[in-house]
C-alpha atoms as a PDB file:
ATOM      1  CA  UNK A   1      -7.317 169.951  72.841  1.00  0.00           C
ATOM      2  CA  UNK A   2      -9.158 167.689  75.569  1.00  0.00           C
ATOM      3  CA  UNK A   3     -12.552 166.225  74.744  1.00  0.00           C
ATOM      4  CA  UNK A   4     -14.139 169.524  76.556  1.00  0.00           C
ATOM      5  CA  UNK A   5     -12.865 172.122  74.326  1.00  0.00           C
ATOM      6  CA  UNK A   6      -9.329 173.629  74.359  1.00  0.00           C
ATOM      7  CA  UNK A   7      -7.529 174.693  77.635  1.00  0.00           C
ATOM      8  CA  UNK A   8     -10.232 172.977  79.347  1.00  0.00           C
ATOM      9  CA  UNK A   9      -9.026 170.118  81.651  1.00  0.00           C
ATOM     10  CA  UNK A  10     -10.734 167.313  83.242  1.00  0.00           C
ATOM     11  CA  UNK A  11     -12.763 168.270  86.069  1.00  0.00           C
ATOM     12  CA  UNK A  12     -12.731 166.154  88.930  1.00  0.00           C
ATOM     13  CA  UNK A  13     -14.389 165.462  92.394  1.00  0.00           C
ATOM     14  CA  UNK A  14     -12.468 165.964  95.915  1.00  0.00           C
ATOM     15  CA  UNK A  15     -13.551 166.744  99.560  1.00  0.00           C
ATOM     16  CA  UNK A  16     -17.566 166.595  98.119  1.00  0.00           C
ATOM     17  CA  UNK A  17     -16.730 169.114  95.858  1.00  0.00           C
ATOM     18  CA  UNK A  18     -16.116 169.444  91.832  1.00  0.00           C
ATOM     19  CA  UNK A  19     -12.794 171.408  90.630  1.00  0.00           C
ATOM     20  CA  UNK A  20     -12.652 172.901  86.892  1.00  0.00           C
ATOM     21  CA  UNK A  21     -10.000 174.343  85.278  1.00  0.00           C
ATOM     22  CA  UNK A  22      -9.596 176.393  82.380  1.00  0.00           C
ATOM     23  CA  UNK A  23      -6.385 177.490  80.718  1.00  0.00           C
ATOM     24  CA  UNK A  24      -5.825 180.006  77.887  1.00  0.00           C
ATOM     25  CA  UNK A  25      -2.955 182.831  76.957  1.00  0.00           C
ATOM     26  CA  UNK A  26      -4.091 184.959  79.575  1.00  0.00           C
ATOM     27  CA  UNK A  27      -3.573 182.749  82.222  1.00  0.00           C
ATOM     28  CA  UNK A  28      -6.002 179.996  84.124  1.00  0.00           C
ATOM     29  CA  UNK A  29      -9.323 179.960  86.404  1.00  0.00           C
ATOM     30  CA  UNK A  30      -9.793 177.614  88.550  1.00  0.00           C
ATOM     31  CA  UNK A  31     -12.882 176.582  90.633  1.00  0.00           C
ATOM     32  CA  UNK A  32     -14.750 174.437  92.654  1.00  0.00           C
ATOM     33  CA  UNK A  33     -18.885 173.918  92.654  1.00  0.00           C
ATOM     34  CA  UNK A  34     -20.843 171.886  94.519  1.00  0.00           C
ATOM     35  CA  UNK A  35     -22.741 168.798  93.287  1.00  0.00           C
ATOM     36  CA  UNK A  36     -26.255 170.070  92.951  1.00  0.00           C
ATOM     37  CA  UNK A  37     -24.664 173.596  91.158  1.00  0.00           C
ATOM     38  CA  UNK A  38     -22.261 170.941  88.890  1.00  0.00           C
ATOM     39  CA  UNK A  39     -26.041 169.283  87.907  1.00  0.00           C
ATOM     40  CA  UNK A  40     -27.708 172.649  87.110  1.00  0.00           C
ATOM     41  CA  UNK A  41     -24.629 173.743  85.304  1.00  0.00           C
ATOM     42  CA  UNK A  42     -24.504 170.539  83.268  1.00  0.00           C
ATOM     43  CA  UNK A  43     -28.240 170.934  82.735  1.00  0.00           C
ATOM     44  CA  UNK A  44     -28.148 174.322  81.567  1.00  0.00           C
ATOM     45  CA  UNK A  45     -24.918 173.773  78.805  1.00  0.00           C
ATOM     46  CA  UNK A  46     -27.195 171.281  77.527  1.00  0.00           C
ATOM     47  CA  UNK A  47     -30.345 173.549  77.102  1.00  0.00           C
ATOM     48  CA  UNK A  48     -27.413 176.191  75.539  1.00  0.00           C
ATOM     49  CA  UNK A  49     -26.088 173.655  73.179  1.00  0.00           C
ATOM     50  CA  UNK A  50     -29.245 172.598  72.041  1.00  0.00           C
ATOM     51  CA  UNK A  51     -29.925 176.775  71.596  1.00  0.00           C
ATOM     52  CA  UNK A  52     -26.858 177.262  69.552  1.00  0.00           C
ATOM     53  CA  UNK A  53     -27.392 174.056  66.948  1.00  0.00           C
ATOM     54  CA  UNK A  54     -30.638 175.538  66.278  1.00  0.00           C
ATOM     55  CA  UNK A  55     -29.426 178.560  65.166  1.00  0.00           C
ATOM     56  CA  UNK A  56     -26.590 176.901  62.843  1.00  0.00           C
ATOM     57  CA  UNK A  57     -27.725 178.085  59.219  1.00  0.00           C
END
């Protein structure tokens, strides 16, 4: 497992744009986002995770 969960592999930036893929049983996804959407993204896992730990028992 990589440091960003299973089947997930290190994204990385090319032509101004950041790719992510994701692999699992049923095959892979792959996409590209641009910089500002990579930022919101980033900024809303970290509201989610932050959501989740509070509702650990």
């Amino acid at each position: 497992m990589s440091k960003y969960g299973e089947g997930v592999r290190e994204p990385f930036a090319t032509s101004g744009l950041i790719n992510v893929s994701i692999e699992d049983y049923d095959g892979s996804s792959h996409t590209s986002i641009h910089p500002d959407e990579a930022r919101l993204l980033g900024l809303r896992l970290i509201k989610m995770a932050d959501e989740a730990e509070a509702q650990e028992w």
